[in-house]
Protein backbone atom coordinates (compact mmCIF):
# COMPACT_ATOMS: atom_id res chain seq x y z
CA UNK A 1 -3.42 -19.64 10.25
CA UNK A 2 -1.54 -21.95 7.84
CA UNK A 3 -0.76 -21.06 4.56
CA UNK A 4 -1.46 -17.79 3.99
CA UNK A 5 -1.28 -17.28 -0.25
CA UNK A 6 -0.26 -13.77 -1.60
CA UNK A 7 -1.44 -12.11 -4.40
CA UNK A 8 0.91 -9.03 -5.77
CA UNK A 9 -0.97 -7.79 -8.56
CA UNK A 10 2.23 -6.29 -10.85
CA UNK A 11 0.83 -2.46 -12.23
CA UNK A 12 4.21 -1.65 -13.59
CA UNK A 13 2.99 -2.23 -17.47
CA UNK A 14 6.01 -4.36 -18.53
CA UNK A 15 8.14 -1.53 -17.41
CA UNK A 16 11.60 -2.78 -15.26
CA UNK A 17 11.01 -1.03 -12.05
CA UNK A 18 12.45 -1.10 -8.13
CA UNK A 19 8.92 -1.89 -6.60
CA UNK A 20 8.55 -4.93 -7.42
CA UNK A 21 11.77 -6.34 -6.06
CA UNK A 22 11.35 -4.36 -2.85
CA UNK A 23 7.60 -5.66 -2.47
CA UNK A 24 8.76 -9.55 -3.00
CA UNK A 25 11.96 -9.34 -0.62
CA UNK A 26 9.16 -7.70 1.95
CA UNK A 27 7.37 -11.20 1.64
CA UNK A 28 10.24 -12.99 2.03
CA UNK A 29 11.55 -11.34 4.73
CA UNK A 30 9.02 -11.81 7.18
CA UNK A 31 8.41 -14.99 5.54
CA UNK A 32 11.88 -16.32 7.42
CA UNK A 33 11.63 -13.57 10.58
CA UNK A 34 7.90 -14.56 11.18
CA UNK A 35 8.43 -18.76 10.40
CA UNK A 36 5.40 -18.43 8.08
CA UNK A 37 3.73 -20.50 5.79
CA UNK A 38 3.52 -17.71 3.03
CA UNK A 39 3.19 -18.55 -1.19
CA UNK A 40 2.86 -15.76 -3.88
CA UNK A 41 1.98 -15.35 -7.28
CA UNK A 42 2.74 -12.77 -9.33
CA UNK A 43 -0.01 -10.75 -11.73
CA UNK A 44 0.67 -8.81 -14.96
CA UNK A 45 -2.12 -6.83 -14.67
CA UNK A 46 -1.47 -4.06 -17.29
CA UNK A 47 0.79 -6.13 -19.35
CA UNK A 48 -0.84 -9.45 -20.03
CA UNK A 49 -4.52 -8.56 -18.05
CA UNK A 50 -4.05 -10.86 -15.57
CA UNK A 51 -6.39 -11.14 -12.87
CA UNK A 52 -6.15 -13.09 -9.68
CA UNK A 53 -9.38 -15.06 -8.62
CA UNK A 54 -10.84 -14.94 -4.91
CA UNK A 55 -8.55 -17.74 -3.43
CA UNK A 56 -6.04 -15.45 -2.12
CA UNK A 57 -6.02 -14.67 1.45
CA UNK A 58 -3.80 -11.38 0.95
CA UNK A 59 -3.57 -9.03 -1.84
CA UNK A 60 -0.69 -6.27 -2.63
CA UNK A 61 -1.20 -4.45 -5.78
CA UNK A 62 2.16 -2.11 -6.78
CA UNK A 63 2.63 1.24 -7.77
CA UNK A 64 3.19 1.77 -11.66
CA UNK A 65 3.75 4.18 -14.08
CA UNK A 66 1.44 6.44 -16.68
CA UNK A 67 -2.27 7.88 -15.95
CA UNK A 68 -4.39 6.98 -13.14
CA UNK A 69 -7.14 8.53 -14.97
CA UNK A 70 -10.05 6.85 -16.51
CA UNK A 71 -9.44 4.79 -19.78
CA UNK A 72 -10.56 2.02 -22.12
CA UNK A 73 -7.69 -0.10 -20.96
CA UNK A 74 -8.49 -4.26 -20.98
CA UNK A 75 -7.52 -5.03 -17.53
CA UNK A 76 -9.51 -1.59 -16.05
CA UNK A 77 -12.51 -3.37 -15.75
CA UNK A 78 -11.83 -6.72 -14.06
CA UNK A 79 -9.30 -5.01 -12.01
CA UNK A 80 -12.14 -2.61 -10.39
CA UNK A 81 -14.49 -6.10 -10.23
CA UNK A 82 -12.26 -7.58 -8.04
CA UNK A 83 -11.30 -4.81 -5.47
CA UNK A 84 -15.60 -4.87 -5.66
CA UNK A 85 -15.28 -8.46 -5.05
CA UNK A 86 -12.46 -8.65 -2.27
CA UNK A 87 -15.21 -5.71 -0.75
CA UNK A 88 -17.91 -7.78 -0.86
CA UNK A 89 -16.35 -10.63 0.26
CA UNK A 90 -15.40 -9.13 3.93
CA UNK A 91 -19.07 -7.93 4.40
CA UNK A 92 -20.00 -11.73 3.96
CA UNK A 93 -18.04 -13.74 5.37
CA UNK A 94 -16.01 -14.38 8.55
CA UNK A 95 -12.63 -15.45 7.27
CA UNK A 96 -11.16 -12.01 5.78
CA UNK A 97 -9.17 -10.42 2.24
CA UNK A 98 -6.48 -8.15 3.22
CA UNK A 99 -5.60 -5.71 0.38
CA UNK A 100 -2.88 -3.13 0.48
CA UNK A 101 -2.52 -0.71 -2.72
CA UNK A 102 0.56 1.28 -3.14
CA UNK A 103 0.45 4.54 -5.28
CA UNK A 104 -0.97 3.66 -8.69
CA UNK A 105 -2.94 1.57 -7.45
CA UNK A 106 -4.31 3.99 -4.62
CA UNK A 107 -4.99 6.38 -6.84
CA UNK A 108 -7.30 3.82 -9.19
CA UNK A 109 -9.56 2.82 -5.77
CA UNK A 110 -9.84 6.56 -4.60
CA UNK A 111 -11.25 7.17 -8.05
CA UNK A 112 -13.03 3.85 -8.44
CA UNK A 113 -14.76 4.68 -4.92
CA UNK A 114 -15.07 8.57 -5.49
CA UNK A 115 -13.51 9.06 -2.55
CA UNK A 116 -11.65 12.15 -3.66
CA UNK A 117 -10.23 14.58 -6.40
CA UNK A 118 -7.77 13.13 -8.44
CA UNK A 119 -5.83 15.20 -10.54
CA UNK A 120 -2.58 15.27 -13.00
CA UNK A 121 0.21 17.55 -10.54
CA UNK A 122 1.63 20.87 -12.00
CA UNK A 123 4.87 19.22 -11.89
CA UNK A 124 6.42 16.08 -10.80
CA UNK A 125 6.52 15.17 -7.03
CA UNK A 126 9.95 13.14 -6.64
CA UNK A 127 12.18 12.67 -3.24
CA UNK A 128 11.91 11.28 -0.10
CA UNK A 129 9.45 13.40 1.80
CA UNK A 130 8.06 14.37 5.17
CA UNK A 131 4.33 12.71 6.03
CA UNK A 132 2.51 13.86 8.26
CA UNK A 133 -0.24 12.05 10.66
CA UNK A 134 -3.75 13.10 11.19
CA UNK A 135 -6.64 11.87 12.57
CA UNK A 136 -6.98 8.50 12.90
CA UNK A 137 -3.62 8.59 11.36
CA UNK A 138 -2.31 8.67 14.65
CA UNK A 139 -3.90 5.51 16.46
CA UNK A 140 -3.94 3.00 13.28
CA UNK A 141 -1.86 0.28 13.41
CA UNK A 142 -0.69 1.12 10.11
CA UNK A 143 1.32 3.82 11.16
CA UNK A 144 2.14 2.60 14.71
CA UNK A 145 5.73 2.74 15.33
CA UNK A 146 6.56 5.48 12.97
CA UNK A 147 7.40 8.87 14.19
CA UNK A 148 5.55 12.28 13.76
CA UNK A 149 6.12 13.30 11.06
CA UNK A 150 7.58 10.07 9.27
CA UNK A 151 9.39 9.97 5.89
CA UNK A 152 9.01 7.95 3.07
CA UNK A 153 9.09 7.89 -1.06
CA UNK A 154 6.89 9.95 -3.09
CA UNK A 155 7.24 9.69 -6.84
CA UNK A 156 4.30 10.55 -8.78
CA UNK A 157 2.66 12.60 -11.66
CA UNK A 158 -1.05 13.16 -10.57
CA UNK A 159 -2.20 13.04 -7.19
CA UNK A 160 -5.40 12.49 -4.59
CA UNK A 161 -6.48 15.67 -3.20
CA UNK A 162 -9.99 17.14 -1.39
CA UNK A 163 -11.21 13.44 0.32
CA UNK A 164 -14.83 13.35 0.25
CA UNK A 165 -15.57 13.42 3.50
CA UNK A 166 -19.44 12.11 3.10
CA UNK A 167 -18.41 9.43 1.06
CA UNK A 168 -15.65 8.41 3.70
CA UNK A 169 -18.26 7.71 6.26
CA UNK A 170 -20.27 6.21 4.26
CA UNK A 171 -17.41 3.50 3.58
CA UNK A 172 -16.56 3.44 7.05
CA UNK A 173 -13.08 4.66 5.57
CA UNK A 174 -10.37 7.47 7.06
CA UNK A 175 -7.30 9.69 6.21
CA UNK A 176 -4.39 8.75 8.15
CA UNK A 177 -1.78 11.13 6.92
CA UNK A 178 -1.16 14.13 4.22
CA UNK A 179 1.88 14.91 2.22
CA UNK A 180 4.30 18.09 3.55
CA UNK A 181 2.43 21.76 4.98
CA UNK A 182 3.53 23.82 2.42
CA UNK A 183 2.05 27.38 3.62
CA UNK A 184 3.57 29.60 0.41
CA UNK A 185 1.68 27.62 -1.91
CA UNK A 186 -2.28 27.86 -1.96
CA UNK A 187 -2.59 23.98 -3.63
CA UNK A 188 -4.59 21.49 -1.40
CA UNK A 189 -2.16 19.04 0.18
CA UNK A 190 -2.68 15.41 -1.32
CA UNK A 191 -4.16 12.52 0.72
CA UNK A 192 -1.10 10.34 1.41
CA UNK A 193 -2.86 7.15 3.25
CA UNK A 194 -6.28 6.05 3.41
CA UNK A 195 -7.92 3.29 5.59
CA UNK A 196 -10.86 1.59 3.44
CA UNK A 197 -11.71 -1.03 5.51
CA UNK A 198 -10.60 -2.81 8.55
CA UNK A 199 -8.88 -5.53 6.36
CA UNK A 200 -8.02 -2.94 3.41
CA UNK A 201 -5.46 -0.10 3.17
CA UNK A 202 -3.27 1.80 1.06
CA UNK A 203 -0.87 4.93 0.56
CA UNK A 204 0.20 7.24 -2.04
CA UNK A 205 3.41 7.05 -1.72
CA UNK A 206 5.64 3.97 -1.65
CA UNK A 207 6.48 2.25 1.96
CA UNK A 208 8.23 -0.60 0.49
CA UNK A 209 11.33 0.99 -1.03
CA UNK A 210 14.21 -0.10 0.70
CA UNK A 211 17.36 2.10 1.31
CA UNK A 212 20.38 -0.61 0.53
CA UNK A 213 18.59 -1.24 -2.79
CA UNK A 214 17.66 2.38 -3.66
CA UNK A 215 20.91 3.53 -2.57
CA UNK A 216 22.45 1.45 -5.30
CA UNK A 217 19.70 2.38 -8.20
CA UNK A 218 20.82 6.24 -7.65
CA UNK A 219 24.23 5.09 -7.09
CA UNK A 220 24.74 4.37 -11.00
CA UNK A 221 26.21 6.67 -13.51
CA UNK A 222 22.61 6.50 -15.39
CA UNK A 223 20.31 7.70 -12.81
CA UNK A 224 22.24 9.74 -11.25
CA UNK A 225 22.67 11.60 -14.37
CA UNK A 226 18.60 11.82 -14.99
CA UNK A 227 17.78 12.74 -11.50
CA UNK A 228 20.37 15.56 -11.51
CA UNK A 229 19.30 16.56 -15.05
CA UNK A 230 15.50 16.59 -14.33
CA UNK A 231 15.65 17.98 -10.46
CA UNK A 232 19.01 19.31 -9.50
CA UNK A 233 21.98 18.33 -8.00
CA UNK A 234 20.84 19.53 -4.87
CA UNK A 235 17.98 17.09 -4.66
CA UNK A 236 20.09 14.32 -5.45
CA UNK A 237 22.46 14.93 -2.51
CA UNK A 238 19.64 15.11 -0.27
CA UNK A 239 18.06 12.00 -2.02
CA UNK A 240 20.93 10.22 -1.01
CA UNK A 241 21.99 11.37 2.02
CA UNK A 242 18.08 10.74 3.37
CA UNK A 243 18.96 6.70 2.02
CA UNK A 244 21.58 6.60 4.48
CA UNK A 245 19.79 8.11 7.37
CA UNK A 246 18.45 4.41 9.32
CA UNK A 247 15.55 7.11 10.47
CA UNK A 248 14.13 7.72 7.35
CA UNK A 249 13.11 5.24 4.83
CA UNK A 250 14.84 2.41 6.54
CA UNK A 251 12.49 3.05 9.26
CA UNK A 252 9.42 3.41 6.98
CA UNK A 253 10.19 0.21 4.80
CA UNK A 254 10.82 -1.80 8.21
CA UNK A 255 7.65 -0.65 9.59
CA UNK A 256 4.37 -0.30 7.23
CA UNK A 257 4.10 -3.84 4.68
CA UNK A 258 5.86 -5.95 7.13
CA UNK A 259 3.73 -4.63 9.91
CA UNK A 260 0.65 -5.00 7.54
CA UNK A 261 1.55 -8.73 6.88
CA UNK A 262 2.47 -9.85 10.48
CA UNK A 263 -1.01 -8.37 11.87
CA UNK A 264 -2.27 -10.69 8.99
CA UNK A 265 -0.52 -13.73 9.93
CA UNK A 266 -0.97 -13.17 13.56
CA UNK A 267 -4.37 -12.30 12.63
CA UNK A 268 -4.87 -8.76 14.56
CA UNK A 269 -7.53 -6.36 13.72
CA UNK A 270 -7.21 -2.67 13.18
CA UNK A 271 -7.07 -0.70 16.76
CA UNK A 272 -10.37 0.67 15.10
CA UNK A 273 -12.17 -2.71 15.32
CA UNK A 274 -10.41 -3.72 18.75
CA UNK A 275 -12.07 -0.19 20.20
CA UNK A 276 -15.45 -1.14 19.00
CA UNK A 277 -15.29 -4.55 20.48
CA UNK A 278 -14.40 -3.03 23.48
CA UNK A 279 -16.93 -0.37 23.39
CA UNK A 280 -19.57 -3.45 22.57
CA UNK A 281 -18.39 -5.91 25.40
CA UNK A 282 -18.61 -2.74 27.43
CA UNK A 283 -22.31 -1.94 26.57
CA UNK A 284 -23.17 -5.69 27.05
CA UNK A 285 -21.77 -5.65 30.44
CA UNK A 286 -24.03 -2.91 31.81
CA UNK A 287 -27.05 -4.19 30.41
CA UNK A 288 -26.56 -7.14 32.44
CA UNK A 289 -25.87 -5.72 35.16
CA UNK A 290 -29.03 -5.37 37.82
């Protein structure tokens, strides 16, 4: 495919984060596994309002901090006309956009596309969780090679609940997987992964944080002392004990960007537009036959 240019589309609001890191040394990393041609700029969205144009082939837009919810922030508006744009642009034309939108930015599509309820949580949902597959959750080729259920990062305030399931048919979209069962509490479970399109895709929780690099951020004296002060010793231990566990996030981080990025660079489809190839070659075939 040549050179395939990135855009990561930075939602962190000037604020030092992990993400970030863990996003770019995703690129790189199949960058030198895959021997691709692969270039990336970097956007301050909520800092500076910057805006990438349409010349990208692939766009990742990070999680972040503060409200999902609408405001009157600058770089609102422009952000929502290109994730129109990048649309648009695969309904017209052959050569495709990939976008993948971690957390935050999940959270701003499902509401710019009223594709569910999204909502500030009773309290904050922090740890390395349990996700669970459903529907087509189970044959997308995001989640292929990831056990049932899988784990992975959740750290959020507000949260995507009750998917609209007219609206997701209308878009051609699907759920692929829901945060933990939990039957003692009568809350709807939130929508952890959602297939928009063929060539775009996101999840609510965070599939590029990487366990060597986490491990050391909860490591230090400083936030080891705020996660034990805000949620327990007890879910620090486990916190940490989960980062050394290769079956955990290891597994997650090793599986869902740098899966989404090879299919790009080898330039697979979803399994969803593979069947319906299939299912059209299929249909052709018996009409021609006598």
């Amino acid at each position: 495919m040549g050179l395939l240019k990135i855009a990561v589309l930075d939602m962190n609001n000037n604020q030092a984060n992990e993400g970030m890191r863990c996003i770019l040394q995703a690129i790189r990393n199949v960058q030198g596994k895959e021997a691709a041609q692969l270039a990336f700029d970097v956007f301050n969205v909520r800092g500076n309002t910057e805006i990438p144009d349409l010349s990208y082939d692939i766009y990742i837009s990070s999680g972040g901090p503060g409200s999902p919810l609408a405001s009157d922030e600058p770089w609102e508006r422009p952000y929502f006309q290109l994730i129109d744009q990048l649309f648009d642009w695969n309904r017209r034309n052959d050569r495709k956009k990939f976008v993948f939108l971690i957390c935050h930015s999940f959270q701003l599509v499902v509401r710019h596309l009223e594709l569910g309820t999204l909502s500030k949580r009773r309290s904050t949902s922090f740890g390395i969780f349990p996700m669970h597959k459903v529907g087509e959750g189970y044959v997308d080729s995001l989640l292929a090679g990831l056990p049932e259920p899988f784990y992975a990062v959740d750290s959020r305030d507000y949260q995507v609940t009750t998917p609209d399931k007219q609206r997701l048919d209308s878009l051609g979209a699907s759920v692929l997987c829901l945060e933990k069962s939990r039957p003692h509490v009568p809350l709807d479970r939130a929508v952890m992964a959602i297939r928009f399109s063929d060539e775009v895709v996101g999840t609510q929780f965070h599939p590029e944080a990487d366990n060597e690099g986490m491990l050391r951020y909860f490591l230090s004296d400083e936030k080891r002392s705020q996660v034990i002060r805000n949620f327990g010793q007890q879910k620090y231990d486990e916190m940490v004990n989960y980062l050394q566990d290769p079956d955990k996030i290891a597994l997650t981080e090793s599986v869902i960007l740098p899966g989404f990025l090879r299919q790009v660079i080898q330039g697979q489809r979803s399994p969803s537009h593979i069947l319906e190839q299939l299912v059209a070659s299929e249909q052709l075939f018996e009409q021609e036959q006598p």
